[in-house]
Protein backbone atom coordinates (compact mmCIF):
# COMPACT_ATOMS: atom_id res chain seq x y z
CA UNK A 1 0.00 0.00 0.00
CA UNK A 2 1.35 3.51 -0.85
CA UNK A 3 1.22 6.43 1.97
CA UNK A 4 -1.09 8.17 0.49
CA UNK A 5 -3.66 4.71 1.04
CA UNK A 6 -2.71 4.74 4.03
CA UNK A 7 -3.43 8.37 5.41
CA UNK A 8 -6.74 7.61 3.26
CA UNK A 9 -7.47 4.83 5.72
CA UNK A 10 -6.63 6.93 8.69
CA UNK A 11 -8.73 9.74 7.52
CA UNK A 12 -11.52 7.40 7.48
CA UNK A 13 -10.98 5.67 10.92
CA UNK A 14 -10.53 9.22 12.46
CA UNK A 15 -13.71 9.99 11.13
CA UNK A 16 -15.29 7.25 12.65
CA UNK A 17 -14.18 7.59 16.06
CA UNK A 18 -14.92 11.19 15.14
CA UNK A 19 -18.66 10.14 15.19
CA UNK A 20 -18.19 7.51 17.73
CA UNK A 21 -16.85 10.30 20.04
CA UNK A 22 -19.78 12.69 18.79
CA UNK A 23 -22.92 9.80 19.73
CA UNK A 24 -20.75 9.10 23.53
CA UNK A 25 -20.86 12.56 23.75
CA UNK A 26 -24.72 12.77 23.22
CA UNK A 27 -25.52 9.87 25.46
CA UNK A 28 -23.01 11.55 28.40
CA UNK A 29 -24.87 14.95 28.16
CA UNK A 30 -28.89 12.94 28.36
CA UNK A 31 -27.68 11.02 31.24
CA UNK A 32 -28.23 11.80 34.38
CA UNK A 33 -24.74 10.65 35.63
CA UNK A 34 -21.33 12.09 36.06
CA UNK A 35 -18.87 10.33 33.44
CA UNK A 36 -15.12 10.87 33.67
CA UNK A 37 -14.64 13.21 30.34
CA UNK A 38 -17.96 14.81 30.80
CA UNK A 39 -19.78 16.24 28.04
CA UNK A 40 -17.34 18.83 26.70
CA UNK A 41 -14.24 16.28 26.70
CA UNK A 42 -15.92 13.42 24.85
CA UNK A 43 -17.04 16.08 21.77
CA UNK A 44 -13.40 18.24 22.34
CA UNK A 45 -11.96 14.74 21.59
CA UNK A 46 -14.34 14.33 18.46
CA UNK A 47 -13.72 17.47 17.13
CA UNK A 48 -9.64 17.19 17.29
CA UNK A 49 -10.08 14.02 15.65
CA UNK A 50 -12.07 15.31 12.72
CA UNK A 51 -9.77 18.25 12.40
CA UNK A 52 -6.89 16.31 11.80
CA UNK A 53 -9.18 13.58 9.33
CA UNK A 54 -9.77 16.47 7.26
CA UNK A 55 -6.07 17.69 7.52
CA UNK A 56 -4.55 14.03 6.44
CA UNK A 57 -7.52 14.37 3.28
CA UNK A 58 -5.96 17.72 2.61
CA UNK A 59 -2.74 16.53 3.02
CA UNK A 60 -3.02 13.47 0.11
CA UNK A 61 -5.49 15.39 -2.17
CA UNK A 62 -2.66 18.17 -2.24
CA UNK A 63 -0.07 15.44 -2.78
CA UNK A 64 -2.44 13.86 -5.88
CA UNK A 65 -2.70 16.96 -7.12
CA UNK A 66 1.18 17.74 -7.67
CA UNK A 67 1.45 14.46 -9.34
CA UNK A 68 -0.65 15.11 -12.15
């Protein structure tokens, strides 16, 4: 596989703990108990992985791009 499959992959898996993170987060803030992260830490930690999903997808569209 070349790098730029990989950060592809990467992207993708970030993206889906991105959303993983996003739904904990919802079911943390409807609950009536205290979890460790709270509500603010579980969709802080969804948020910084989405921004660097979108930054490897920058990363190897800007690569694809100076190849051609």
């Amino acid at each position: 596989m070349s790098s730029a499959m990989w950060r592809t992959w990467v992207a993708r898996l970030f993206g889906l703990a991105c959303i993983a993170l996003g739904i904990i987060g919802l079911i943390a803030g409807f609950s009536d108990r205290v979890w460790k992260l709270g509500t603010v830490g579980w969709f802080t930690g969804g948020t910084l992985l989405g921004v660097v999903a979108i930054i490897l997808l920058l990363d190897e569209y800007a690569e694809s791009r100076r190849r051609v």
